[in-house]
N, C-alpha and C. Protein backbone atom coordinates (compact mmCIF):
# COMPACT_ATOMS: atom_id res chain seq x y z
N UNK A 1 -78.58 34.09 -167.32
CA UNK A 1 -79.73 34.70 -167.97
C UNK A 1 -79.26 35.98 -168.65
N UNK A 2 -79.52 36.41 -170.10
CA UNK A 2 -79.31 37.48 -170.60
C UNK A 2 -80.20 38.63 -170.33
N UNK A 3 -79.87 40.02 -170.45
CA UNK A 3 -80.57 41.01 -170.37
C UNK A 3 -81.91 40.56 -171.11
N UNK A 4 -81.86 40.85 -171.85
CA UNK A 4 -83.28 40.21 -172.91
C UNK A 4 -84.36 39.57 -171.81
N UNK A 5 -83.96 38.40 -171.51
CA UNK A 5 -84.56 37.70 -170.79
C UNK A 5 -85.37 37.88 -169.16
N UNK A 6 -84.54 38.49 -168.68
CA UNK A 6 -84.28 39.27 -167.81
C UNK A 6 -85.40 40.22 -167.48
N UNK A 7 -85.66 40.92 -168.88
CA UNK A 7 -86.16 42.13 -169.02
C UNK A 7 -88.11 41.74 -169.38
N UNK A 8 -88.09 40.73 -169.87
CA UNK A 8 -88.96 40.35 -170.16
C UNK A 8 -89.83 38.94 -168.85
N UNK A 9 -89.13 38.41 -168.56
CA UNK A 9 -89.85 37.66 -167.37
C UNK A 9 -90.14 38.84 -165.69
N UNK A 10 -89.63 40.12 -166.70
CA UNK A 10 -89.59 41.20 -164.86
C UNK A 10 -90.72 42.21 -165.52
N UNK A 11 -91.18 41.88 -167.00
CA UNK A 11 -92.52 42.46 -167.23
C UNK A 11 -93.56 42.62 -166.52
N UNK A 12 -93.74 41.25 -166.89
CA UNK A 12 -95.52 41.58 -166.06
C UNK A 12 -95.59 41.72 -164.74
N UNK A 13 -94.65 40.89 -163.70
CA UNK A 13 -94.88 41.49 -162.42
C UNK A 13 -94.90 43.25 -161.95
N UNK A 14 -94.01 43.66 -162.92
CA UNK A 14 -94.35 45.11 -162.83
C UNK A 14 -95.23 45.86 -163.34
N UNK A 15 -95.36 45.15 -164.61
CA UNK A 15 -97.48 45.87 -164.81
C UNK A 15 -97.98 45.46 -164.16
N UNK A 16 -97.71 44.30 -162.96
CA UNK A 16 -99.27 44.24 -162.19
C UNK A 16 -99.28 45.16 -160.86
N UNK A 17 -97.89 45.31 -160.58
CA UNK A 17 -97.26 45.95 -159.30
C UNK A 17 -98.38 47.23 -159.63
N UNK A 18 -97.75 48.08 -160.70
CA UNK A 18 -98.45 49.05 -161.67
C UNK A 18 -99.59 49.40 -160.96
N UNK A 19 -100.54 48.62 -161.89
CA UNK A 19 -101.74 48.75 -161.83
C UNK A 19 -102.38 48.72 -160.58
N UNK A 20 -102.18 48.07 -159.29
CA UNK A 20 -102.04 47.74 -158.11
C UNK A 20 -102.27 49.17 -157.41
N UNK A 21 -101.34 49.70 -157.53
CA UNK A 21 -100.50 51.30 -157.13
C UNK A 21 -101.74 52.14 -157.86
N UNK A 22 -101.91 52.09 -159.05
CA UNK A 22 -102.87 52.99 -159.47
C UNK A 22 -104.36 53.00 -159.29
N UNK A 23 -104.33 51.74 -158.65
CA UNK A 23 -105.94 51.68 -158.56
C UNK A 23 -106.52 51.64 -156.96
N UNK A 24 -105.14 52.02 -155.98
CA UNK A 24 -105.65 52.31 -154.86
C UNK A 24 -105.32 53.79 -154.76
N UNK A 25 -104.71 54.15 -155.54
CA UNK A 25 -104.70 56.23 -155.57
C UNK A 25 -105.92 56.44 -156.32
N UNK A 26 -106.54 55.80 -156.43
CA UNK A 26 -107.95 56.50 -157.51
C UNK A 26 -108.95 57.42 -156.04
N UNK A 27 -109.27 58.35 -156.43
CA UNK A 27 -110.40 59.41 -155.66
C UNK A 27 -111.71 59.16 -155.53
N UNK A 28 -111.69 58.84 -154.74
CA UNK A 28 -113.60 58.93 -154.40
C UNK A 28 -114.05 60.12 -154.18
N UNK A 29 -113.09 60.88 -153.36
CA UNK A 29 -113.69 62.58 -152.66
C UNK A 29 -112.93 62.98 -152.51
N UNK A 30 -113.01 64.32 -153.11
CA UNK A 30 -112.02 65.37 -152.70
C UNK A 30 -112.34 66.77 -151.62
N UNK A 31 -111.73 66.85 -150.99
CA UNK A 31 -111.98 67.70 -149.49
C UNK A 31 -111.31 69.32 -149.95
N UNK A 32 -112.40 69.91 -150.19
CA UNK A 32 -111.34 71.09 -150.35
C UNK A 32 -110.67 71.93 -148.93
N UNK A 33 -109.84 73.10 -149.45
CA UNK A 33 -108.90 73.54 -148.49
C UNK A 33 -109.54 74.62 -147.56
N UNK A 34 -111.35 74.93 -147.83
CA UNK A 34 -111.87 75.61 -147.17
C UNK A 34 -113.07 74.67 -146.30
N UNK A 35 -112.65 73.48 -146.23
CA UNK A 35 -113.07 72.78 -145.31
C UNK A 35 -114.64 72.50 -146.04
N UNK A 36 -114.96 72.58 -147.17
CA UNK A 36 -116.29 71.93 -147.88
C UNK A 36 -115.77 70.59 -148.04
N UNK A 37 -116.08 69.81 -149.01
CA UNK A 37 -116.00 68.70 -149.43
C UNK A 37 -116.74 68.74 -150.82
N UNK A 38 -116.25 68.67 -151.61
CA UNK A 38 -116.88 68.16 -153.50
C UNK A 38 -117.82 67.61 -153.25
N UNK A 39 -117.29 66.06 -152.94
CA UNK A 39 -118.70 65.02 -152.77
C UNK A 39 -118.21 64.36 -153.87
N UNK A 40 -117.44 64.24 -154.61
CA UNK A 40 -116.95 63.78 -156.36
C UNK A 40 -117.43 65.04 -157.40
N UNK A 41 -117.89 65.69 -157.26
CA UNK A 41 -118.65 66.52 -158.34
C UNK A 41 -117.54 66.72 -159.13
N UNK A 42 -118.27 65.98 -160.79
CA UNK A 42 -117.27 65.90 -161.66
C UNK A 42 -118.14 67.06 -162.97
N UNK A 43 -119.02 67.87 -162.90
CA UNK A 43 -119.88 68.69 -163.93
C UNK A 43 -119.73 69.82 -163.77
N UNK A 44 -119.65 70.58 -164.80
CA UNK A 44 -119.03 71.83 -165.25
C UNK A 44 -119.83 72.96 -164.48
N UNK A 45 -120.66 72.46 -163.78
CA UNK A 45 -121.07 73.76 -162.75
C UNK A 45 -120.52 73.49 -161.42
N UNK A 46 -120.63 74.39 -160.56
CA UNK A 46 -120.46 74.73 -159.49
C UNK A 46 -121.20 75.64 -158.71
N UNK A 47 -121.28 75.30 -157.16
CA UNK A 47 -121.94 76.77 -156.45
C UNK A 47 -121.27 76.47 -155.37
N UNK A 48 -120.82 77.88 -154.54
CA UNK A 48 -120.30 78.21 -153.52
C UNK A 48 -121.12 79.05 -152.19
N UNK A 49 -120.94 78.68 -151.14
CA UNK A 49 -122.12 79.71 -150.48
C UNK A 49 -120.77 80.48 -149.42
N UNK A 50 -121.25 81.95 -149.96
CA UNK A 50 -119.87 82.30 -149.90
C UNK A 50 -120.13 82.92 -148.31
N UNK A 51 -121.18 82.08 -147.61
CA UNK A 51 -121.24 82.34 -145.94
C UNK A 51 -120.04 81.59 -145.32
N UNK A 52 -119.46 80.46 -145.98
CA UNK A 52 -119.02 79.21 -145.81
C UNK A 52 -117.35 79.10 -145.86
N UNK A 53 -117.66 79.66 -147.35
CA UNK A 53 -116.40 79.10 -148.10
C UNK A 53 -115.87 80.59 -148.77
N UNK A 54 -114.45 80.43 -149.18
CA UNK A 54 -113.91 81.62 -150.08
C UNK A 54 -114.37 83.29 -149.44
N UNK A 55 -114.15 83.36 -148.12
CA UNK A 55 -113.97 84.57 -147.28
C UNK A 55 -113.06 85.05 -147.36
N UNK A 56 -111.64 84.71 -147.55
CA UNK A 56 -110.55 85.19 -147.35
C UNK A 56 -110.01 85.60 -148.62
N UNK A 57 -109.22 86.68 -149.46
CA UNK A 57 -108.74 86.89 -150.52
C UNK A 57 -107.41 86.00 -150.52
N UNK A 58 -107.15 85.43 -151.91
CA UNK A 58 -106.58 84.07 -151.93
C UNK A 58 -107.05 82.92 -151.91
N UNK A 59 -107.81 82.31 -150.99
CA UNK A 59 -108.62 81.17 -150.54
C UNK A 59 -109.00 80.77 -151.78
N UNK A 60 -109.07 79.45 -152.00
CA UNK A 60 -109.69 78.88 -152.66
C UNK A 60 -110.79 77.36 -152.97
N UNK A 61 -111.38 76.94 -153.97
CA UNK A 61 -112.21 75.68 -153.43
C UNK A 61 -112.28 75.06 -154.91
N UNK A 62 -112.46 73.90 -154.88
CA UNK A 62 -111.85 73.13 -156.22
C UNK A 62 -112.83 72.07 -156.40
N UNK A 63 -112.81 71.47 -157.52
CA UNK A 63 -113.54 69.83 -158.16
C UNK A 63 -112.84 69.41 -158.77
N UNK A 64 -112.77 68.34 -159.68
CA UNK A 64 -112.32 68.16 -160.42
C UNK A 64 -112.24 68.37 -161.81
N UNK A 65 -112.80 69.15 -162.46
CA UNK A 65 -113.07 70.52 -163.29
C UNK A 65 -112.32 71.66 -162.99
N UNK A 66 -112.55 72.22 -161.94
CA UNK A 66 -112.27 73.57 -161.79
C UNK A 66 -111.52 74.43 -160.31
N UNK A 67 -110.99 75.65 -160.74
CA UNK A 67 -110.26 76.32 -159.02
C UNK A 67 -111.85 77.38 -159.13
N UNK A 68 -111.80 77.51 -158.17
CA UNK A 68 -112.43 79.21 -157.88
C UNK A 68 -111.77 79.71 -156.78
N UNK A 69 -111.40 80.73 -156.82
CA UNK A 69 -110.05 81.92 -155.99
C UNK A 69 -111.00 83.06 -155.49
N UNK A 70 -110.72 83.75 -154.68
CA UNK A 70 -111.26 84.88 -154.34
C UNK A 70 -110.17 85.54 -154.62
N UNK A 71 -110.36 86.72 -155.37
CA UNK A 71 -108.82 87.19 -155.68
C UNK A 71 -109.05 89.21 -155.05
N UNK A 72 -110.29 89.31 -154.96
CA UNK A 72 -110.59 90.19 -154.21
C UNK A 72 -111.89 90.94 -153.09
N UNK A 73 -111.76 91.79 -152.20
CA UNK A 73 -112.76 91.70 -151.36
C UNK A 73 -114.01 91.93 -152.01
N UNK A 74 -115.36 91.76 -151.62
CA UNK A 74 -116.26 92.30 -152.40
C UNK A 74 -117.18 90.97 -152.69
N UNK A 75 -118.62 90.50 -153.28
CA UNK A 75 -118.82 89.68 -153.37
C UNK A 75 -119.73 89.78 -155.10
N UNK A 76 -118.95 90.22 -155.87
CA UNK A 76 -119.28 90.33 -156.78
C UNK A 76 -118.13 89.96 -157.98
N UNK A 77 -118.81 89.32 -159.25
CA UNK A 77 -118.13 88.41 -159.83
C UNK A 77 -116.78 88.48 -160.40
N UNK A 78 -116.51 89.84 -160.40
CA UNK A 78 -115.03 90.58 -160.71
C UNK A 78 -113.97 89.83 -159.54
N UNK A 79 -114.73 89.89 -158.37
CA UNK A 79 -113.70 89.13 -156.84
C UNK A 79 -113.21 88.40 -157.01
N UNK A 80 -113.66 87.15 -158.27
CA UNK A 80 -113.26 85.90 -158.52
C UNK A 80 -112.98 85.38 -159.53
N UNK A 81 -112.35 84.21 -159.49
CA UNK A 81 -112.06 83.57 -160.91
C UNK A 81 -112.18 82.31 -161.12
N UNK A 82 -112.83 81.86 -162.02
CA UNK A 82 -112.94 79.91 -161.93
C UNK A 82 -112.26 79.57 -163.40
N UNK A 83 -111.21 78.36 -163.05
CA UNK A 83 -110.34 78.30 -164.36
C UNK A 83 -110.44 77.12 -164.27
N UNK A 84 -110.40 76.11 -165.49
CA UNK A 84 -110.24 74.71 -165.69
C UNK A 84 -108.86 74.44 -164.71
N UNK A 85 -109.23 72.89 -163.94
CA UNK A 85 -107.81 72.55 -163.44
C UNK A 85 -106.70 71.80 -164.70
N UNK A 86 -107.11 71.32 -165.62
CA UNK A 86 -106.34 70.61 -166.08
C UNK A 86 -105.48 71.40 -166.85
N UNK A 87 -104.57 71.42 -166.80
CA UNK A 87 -103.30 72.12 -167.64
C UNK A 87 -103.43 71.55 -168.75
N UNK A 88 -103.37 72.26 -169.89
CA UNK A 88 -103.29 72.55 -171.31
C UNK A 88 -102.52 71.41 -171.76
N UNK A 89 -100.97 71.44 -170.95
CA UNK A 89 -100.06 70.35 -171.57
C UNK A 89 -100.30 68.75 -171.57
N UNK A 90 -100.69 68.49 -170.51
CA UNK A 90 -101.02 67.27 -169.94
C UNK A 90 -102.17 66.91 -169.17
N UNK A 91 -102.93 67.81 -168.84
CA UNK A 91 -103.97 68.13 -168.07
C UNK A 91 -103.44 67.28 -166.60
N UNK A 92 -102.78 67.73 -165.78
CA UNK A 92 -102.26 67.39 -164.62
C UNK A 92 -103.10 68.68 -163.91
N UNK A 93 -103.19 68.14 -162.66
CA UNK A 93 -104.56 69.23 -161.87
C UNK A 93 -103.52 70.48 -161.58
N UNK A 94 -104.11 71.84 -162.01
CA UNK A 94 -102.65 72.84 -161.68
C UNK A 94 -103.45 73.26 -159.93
N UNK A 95 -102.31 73.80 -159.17
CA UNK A 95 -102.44 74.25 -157.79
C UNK A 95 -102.19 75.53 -157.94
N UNK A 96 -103.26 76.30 -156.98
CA UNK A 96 -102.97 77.95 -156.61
C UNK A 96 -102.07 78.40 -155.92
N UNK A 97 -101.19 79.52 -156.53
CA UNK A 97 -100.66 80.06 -155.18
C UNK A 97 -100.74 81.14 -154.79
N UNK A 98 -100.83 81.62 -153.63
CA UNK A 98 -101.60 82.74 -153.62
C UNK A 98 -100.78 83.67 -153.36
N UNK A 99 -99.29 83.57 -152.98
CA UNK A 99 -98.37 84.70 -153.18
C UNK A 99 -98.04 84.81 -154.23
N UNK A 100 -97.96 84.15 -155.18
CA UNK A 100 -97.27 84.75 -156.26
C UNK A 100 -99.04 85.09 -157.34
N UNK A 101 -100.20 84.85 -156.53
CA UNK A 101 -101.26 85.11 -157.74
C UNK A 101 -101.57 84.39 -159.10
N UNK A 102 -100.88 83.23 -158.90
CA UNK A 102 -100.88 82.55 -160.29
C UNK A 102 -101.23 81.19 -160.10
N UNK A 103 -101.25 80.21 -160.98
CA UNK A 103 -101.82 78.59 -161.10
C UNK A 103 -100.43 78.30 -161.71
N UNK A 104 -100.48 77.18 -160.67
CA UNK A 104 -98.99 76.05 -161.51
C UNK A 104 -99.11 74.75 -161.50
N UNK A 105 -98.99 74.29 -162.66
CA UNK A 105 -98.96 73.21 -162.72
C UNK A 105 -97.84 72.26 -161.80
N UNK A 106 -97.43 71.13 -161.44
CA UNK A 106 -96.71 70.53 -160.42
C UNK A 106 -95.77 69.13 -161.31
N UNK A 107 -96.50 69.30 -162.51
CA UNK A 107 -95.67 68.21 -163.45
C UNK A 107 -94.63 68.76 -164.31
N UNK A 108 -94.78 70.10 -164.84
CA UNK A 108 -93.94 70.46 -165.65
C UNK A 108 -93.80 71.96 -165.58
N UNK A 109 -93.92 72.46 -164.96
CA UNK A 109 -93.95 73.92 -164.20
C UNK A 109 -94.64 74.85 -165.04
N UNK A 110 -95.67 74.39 -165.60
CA UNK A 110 -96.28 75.81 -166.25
C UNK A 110 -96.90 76.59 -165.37
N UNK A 111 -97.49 77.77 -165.77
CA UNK A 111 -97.68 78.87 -164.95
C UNK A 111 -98.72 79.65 -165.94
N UNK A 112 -99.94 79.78 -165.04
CA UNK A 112 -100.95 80.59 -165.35
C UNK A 112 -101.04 81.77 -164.80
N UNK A 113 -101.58 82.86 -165.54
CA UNK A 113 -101.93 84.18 -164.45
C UNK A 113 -103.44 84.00 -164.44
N UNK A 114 -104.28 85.23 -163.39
CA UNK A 114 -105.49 84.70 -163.49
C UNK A 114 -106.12 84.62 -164.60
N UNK A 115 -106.39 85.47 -165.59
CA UNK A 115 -106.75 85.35 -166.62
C UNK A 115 -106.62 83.64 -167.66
N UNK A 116 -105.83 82.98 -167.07
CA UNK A 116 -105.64 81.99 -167.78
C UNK A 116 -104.49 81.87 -168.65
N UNK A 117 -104.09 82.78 -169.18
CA UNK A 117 -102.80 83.01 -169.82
C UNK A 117 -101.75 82.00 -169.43
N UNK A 118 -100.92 81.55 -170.20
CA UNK A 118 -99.43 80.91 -169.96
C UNK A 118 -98.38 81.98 -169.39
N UNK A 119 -98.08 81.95 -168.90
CA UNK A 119 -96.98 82.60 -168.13
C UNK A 119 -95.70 82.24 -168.09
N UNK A 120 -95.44 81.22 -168.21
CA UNK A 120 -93.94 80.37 -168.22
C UNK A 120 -94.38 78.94 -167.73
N UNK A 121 -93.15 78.26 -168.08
CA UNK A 121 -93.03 76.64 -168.64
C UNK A 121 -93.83 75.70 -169.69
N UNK A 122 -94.16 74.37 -170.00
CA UNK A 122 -94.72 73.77 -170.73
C UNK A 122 -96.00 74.11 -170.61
N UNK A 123 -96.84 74.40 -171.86
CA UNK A 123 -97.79 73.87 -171.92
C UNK A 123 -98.29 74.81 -173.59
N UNK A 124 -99.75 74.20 -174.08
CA UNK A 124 -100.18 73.81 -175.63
C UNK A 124 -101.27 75.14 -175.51
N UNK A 125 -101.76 75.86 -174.40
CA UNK A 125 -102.31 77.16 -174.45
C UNK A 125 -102.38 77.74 -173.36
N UNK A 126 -103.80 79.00 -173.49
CA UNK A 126 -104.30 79.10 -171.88
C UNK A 126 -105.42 78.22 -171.40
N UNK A 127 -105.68 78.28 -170.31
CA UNK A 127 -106.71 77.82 -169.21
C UNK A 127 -107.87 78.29 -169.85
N UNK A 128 -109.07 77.85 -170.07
CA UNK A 128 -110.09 78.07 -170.19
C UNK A 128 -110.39 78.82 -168.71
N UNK A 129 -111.20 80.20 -168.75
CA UNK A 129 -112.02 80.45 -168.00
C UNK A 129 -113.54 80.36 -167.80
N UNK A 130 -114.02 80.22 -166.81
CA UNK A 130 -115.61 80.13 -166.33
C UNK A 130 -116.47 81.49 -166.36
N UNK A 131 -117.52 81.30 -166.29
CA UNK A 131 -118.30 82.73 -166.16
C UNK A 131 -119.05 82.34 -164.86
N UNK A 132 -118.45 83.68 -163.93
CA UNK A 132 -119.04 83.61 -163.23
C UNK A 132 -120.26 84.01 -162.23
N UNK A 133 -121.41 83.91 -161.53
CA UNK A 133 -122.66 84.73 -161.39
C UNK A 133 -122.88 84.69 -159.76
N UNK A 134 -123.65 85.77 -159.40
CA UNK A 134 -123.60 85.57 -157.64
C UNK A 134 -125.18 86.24 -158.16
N UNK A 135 -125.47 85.66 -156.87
CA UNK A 135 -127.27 85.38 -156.49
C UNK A 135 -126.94 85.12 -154.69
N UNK A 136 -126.93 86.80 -154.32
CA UNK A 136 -127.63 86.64 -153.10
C UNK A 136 -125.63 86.19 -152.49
N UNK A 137 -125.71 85.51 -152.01
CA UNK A 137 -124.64 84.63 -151.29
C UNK A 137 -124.44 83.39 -151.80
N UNK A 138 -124.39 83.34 -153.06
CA UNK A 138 -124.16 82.10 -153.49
C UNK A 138 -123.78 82.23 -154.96
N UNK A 139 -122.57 81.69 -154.79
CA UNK A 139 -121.45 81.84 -156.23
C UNK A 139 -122.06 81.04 -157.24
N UNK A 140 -122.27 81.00 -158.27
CA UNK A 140 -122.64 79.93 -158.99
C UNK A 140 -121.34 80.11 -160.27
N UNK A 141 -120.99 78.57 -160.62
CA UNK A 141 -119.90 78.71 -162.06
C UNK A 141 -120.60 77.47 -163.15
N UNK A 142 -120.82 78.26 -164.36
CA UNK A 142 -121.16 77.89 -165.66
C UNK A 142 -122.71 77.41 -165.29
C-alpha cells in the first residue's frame, strides 16, 4: 500500500475518532473556583452576592463570557474587574493569576493586565472590559 493510500483509508476513522473526543468534552456546567456554580450562564450579565463569593483579594468567579477578580479590599466597583474570557487571538478561555495580577491565555501565552491591555505574547488586541455596579451586596456586570 502506498502512502497516498494509506493516508486516505486512515481518514475518516480519525474524523470520527475526532468528533467522538469532542463531543464528550462539550460543558454543560461550569463550577466556579469559589464554590458557586454558573448553571451554563452564557449572557453578558452577571451578579455576584459578594456574602458568598469573591471575599478574598485575588479570588475569582467566571461564565463563559466573563472573569470577575476581586483585586481589592472594599466592596465597591473600583475592588473589581470583569473582562471578557475569550482572548483576542483565538478566543481560548484566558485563566487568572493572582500572583502575578494578570490573565493568560493557556494556548499561546498572551498576557493581559487588569485593565485588559496585552502585555506579552499572541494576540489581535485588548480584552474588552465590563462595567461594573454594586447594590447593597450584590455585584452586578453589564
Amino acid at each position: 500500500m502506498d502512502r497516498r493510500t494509506f493516508i486516505q483509508e486512515l481518514k475518516l476513522p480519525v474524523m470520527a475518532t475526532c468528533a467522538i473526543c469532542l463531543g464528550s468534552c462539550a460543558k454543560e456546567e461550569i463550577t466556579t473556583p469559589g464554590g458557586g456554580n454558573t448553571g451554563g450562564n452564557t449572557t453578558n450579565s452577571f451578579k455576584v452576592d459578594l456574602t458568598k463569593d469573591l471575599q478574598a483579594v485575588g479570588s475569582f468567579i467566571f461564565n463563559d463570557k466573563m472573569i470577575v477578580v476581586r483585586l481589592a479590599t472594599g466592596s465597591v466597583p473600583s475592588s473589581f474587574v470583569a473582562i471578557q474570557r475569550a482572548c483576542t487571538h483565538q478566543g481560548t478561555e484566558v485563566n487568572w493569576n493572582a500572583t502575578k495580577n494578570e490573565f493568560i491565555c493557556p494556548n499561546h501565552g498572551a498576557r493581559f493586565n487588569t485593565s485588559g491591555q496585552n502585555i506579552g505574547g499572541q494576540s489581535t488586541g485588548a480584552l474588552p472590559v465590563y462595567a461594573i455596579s454594586i447594590s447593597g451586596t450584590t455585584l452586578s456586570v453589564g
